[in-house]
N, C-alpha and C. Protein backbone atom coordinates (compact mmCIF):
# COMPACT_ATOMS: atom_id res chain seq x y z
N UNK A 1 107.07 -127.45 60.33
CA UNK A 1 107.47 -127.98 59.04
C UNK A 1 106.50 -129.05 58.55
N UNK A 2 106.43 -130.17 59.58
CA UNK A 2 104.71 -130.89 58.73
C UNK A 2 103.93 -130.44 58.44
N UNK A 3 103.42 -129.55 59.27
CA UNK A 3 102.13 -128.93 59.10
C UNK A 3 102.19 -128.76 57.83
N UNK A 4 102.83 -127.65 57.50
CA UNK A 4 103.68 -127.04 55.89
C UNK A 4 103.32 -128.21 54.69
N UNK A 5 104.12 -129.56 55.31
CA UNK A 5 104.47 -130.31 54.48
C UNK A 5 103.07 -130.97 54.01
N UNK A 6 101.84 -131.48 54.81
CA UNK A 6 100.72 -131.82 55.11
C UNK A 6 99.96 -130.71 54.19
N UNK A 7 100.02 -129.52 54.36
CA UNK A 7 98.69 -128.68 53.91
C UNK A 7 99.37 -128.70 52.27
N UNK A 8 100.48 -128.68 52.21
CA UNK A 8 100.59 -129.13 50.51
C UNK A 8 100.44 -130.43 49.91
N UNK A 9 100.43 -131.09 50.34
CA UNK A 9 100.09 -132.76 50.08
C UNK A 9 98.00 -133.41 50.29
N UNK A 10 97.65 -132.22 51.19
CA UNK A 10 96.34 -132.17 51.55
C UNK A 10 95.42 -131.52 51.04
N UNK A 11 96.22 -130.40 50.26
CA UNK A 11 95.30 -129.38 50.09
C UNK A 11 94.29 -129.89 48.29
N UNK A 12 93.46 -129.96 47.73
CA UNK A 12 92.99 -129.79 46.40
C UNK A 12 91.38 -129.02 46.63
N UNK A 13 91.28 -128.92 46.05
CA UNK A 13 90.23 -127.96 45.70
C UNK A 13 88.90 -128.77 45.91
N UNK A 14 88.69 -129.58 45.51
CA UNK A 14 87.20 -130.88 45.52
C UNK A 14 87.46 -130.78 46.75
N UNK A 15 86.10 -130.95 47.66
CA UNK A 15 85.45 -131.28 49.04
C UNK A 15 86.14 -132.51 49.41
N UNK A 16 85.27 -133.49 48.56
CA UNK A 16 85.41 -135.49 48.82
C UNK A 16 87.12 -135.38 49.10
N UNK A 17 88.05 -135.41 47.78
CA UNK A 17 89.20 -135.61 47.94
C UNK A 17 89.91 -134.92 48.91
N UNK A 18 89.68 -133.71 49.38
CA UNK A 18 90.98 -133.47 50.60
C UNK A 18 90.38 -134.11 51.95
N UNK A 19 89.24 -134.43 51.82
CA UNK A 19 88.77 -135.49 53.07
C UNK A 19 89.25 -136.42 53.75
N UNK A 20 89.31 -136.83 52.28
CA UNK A 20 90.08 -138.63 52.15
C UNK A 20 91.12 -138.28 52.35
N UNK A 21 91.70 -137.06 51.57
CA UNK A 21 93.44 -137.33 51.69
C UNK A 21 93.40 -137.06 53.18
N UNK A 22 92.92 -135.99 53.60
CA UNK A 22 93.81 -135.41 54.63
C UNK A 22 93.49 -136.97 56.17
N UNK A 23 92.41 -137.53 55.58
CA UNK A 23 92.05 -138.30 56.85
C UNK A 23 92.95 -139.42 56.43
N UNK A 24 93.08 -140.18 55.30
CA UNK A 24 94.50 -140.76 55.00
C UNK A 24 95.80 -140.40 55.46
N UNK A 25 96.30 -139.28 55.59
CA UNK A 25 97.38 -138.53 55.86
C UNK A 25 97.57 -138.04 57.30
N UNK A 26 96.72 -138.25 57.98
CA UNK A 26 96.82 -138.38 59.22
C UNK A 26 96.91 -139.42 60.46
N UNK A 27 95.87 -140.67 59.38
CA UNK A 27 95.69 -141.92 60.39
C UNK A 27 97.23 -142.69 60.06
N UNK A 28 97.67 -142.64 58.61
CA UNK A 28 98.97 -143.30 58.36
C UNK A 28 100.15 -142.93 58.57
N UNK A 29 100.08 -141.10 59.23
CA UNK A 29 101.51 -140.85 59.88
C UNK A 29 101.23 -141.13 61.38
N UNK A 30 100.22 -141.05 61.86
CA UNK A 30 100.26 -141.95 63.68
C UNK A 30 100.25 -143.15 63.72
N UNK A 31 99.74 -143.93 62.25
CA UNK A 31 100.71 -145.23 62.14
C UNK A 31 101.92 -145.76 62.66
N UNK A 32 102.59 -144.68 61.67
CA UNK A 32 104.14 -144.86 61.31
C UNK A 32 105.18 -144.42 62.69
N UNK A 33 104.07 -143.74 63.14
CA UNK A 33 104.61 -142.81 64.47
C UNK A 33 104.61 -143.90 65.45
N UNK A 34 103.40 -144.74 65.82
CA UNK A 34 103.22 -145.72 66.85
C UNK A 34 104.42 -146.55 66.20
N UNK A 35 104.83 -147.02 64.69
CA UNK A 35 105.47 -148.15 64.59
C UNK A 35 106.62 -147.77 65.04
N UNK A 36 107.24 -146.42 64.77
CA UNK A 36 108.56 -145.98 65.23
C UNK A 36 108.75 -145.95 66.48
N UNK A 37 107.54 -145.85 67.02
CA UNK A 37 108.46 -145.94 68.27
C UNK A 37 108.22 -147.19 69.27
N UNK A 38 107.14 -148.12 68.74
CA UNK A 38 107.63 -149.70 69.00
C UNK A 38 109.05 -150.10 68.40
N UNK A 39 109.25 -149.87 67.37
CA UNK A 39 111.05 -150.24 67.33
C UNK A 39 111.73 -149.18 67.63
N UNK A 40 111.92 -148.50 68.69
CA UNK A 40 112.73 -147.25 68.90
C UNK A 40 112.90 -148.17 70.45
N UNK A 41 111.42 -148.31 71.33
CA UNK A 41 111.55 -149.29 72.43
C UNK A 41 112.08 -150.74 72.50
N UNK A 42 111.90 -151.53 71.36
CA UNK A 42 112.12 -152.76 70.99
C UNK A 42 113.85 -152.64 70.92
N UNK A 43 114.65 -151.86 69.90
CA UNK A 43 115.96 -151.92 69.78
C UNK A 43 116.77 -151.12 70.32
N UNK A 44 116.18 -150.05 71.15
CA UNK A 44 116.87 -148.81 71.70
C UNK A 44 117.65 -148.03 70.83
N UNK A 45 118.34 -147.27 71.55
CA UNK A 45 119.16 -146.25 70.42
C UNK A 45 120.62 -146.68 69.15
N UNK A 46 120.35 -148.07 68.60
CA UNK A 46 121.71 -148.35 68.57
C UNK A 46 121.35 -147.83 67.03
N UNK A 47 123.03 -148.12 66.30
CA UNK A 47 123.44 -147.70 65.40
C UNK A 47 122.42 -148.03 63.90
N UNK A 48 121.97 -149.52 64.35
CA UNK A 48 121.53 -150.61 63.69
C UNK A 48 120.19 -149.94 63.38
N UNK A 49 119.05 -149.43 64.25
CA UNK A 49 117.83 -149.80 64.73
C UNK A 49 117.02 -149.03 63.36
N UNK A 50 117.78 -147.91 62.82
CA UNK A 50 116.99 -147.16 61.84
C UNK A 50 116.73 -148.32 60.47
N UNK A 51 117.89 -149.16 59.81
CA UNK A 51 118.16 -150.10 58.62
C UNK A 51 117.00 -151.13 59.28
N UNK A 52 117.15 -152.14 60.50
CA UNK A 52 115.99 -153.09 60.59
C UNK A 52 114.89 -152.35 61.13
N UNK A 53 114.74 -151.41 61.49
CA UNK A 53 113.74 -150.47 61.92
C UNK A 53 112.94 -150.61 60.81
N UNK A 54 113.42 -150.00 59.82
CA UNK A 54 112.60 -149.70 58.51
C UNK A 54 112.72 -150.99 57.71
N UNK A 55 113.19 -152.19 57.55
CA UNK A 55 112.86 -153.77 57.45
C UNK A 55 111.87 -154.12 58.37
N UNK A 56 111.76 -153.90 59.70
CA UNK A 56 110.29 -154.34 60.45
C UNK A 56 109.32 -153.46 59.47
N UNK A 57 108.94 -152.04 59.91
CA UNK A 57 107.93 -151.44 59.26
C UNK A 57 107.53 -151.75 58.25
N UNK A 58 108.77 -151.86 57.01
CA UNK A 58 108.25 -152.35 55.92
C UNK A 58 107.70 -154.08 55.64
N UNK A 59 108.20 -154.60 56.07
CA UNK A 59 107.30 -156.11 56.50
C UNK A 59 105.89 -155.54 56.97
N UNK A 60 105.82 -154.99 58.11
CA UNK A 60 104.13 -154.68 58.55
C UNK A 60 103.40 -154.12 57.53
N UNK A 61 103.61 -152.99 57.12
CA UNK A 61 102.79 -152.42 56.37
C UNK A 61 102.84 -153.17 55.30
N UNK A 62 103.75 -154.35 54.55
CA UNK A 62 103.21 -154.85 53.23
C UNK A 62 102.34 -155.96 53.90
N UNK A 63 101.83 -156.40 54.73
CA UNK A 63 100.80 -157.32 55.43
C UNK A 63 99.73 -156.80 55.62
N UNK A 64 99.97 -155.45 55.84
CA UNK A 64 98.86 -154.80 56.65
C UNK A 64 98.11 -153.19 55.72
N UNK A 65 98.40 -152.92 55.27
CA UNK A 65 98.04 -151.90 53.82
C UNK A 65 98.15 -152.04 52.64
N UNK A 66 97.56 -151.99 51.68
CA UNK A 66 97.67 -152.19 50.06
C UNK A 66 97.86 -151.04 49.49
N UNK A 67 97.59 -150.33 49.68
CA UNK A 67 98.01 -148.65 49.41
C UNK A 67 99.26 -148.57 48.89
N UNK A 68 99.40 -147.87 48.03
CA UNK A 68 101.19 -147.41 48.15
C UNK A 68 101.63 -145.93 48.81
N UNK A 69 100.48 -145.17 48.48
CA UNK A 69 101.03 -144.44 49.05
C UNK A 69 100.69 -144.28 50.19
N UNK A 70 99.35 -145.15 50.96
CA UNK A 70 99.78 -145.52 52.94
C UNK A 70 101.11 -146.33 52.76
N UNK A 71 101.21 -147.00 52.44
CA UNK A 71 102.86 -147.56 52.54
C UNK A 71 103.79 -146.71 52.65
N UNK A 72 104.44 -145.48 51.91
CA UNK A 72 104.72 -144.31 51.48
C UNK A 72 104.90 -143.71 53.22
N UNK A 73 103.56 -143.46 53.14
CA UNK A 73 103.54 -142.25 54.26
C UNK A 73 104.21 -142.95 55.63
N UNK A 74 103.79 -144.10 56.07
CA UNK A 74 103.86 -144.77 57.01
C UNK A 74 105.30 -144.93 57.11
N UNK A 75 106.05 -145.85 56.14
CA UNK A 75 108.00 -145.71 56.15
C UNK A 75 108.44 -144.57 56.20
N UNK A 76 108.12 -142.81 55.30
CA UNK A 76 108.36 -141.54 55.69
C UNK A 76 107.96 -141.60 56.86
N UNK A 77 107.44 -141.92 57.70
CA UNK A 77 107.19 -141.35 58.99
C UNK A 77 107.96 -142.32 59.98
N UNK A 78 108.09 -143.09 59.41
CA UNK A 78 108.87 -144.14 60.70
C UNK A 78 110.33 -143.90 60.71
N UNK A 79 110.80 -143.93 59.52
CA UNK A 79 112.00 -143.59 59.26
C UNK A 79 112.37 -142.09 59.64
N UNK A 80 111.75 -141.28 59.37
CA UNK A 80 112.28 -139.78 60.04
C UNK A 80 112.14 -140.21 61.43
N UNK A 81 111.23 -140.52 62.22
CA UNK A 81 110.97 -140.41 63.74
C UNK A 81 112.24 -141.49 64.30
N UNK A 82 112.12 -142.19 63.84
CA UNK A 82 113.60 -143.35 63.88
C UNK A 82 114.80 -142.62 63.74
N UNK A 83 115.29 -141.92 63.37
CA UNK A 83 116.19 -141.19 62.51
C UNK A 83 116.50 -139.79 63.43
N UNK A 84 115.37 -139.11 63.83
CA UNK A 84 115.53 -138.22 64.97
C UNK A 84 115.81 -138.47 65.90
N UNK A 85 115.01 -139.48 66.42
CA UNK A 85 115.19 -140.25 67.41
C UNK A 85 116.72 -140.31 67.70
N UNK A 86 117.58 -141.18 67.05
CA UNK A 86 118.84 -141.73 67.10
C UNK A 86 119.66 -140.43 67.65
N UNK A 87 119.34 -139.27 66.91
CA UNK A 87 120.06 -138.31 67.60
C UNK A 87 119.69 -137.89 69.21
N UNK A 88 118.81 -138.18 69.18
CA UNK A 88 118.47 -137.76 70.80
C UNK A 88 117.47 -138.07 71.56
N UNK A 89 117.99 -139.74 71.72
CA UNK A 89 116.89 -140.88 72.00
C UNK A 89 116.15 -140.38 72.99
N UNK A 90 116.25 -139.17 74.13
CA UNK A 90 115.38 -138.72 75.07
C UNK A 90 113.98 -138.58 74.36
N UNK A 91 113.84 -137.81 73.81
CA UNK A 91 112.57 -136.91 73.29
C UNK A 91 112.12 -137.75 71.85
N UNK A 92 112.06 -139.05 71.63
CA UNK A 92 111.31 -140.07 70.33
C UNK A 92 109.59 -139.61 70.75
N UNK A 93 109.52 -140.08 71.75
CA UNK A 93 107.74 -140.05 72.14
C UNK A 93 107.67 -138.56 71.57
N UNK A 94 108.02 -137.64 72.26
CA UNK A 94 107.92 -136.02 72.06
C UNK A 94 107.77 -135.74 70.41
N UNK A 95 108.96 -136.62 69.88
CA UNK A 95 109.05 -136.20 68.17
C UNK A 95 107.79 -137.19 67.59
N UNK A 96 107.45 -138.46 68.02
CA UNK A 96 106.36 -139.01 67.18
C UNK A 96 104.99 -138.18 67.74
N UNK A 97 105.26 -137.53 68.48
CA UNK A 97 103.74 -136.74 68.96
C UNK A 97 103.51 -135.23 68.38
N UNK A 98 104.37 -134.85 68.22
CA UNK A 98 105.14 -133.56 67.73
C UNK A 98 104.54 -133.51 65.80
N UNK A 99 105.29 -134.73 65.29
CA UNK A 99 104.90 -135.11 64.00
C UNK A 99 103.36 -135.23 63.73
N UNK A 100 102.70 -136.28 64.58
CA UNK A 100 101.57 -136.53 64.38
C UNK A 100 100.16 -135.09 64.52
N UNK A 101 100.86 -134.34 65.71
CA UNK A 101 100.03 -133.23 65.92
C UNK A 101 99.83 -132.22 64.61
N UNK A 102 100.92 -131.84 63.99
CA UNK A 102 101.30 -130.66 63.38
C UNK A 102 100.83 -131.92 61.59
N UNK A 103 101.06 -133.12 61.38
CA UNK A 103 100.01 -133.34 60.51
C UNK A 103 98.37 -132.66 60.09
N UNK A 104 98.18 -133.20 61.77
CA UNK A 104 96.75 -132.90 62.16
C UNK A 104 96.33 -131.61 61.53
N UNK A 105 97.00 -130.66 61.74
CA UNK A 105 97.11 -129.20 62.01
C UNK A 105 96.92 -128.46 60.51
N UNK A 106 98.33 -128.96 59.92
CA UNK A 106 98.02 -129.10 58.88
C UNK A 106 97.00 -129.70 57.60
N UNK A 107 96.49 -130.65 58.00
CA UNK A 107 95.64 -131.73 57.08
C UNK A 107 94.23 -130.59 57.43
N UNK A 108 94.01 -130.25 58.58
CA UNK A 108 92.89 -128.91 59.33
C UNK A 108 93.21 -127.97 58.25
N UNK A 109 94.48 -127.22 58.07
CA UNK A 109 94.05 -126.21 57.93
C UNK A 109 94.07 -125.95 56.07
N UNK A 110 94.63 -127.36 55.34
CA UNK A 110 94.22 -127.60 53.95
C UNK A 110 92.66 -127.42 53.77
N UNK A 111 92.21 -128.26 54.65
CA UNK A 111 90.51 -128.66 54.53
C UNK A 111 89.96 -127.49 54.78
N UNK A 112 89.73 -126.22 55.92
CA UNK A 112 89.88 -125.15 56.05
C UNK A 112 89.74 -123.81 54.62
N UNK A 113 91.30 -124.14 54.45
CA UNK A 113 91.57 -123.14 52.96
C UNK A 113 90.81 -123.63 51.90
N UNK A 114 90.73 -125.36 51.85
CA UNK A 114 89.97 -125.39 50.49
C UNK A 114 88.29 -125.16 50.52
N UNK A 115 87.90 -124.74 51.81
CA UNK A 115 86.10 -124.52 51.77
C UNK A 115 86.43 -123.11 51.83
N UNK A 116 86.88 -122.43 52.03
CA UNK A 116 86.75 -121.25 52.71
C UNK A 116 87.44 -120.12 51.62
N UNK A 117 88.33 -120.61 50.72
CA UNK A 117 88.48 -119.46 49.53
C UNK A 117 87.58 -119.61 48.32
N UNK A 118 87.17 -120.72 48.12
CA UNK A 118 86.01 -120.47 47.26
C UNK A 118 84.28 -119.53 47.65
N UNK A 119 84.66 -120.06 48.74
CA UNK A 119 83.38 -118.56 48.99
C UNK A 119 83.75 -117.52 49.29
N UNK A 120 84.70 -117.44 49.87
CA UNK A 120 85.30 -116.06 49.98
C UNK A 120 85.62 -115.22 48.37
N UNK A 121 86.08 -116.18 47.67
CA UNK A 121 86.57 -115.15 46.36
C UNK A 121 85.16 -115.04 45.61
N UNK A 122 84.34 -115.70 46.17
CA UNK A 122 82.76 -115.49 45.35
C UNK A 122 81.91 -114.51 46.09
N UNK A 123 82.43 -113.89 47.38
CA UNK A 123 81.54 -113.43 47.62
C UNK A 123 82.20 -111.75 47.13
N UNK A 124 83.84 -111.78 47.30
CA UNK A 124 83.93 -110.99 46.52
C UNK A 124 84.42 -110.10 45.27
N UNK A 125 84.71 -111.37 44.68
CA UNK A 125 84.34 -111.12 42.92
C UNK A 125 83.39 -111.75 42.85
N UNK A 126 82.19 -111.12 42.40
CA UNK A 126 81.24 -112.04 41.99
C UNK A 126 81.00 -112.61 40.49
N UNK A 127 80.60 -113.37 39.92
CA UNK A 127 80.52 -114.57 38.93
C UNK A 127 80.81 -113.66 37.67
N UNK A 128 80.06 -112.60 37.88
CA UNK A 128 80.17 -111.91 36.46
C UNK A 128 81.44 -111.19 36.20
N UNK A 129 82.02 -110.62 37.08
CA UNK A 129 83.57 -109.74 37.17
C UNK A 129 84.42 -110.55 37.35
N UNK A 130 84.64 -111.93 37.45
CA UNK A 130 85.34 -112.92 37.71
C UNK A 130 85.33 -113.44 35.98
N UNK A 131 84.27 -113.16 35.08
CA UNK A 131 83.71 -113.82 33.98
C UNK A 131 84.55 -112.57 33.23
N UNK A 132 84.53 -111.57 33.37
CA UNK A 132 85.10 -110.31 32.60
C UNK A 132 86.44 -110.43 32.53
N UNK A 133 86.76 -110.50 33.65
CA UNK A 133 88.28 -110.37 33.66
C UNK A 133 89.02 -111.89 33.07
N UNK A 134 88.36 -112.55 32.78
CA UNK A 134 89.07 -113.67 32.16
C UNK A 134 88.87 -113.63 30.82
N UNK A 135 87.68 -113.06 29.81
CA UNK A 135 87.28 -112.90 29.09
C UNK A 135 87.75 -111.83 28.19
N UNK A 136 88.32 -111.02 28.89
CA UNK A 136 89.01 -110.07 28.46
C UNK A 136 90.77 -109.95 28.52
């Protein structure tokens, strides 16, 4: 499901920009992932930990990023992993590693699709039958 969620949030067509995004979109959900689960260890599984959970995070990241949408990504990610967590405090490490991988994966395989269908559809429609059929 990240992955999913990642290659649509990652994907644009320009080289530069899915770079940035996707390398944005990866370093700020293993952020959010490390922060979740310093307060997942810090407060353990209680009822409480998700509400000041996400009051710590959000204190850090307004100290520590200017971004909004690293801010953004970082609370989405702390707060779901927090949030899973609670249901089945065994496996937090598993789910913030789980999350962070399948980012990866995804943010890969945006960057991937966006080099790789533009030459592909050029190599076969080429410029001029690509020019016809719109033209017509």
């Amino acid at each position: 499901m990240w992955g999913i969620i990642s290659f649509i949030l990652v994907y644009d067509p320009d080289d530069q920009i899915i770079l940035s995004t996707a390398f944005k979109r990866v370093v700020f959900s293993v952020f959010g992932s490390l922060l979740a689960l310093g307060v997942l260890f810090a407060f353990g599984d209680h009822k409480w930990a998700l509400p000041a959970g996400i009051v710590l995070v959000s204190f850090v990241v307004s100290l520590t990023l200017k971004s909004r949408s690293a801010r953004r990504i970082v609370l989405v990610t702390a707060a779901l992993i927090i949030g899973s967590s609670l249901m089945n405090p065994a496996i937090a490490t598993y789910i913030a590693v789980t999350r962070s991988v399948e980012v990866f994966a995804g943010s890969l395989l945006a960057i991937a699709f966006s080099w790789g269908v533009p030459r592909a559809t050029s190599r076969l429609f080429p410029r001029s039958a690509v020019e016809r059929a719109v033209n017509n």
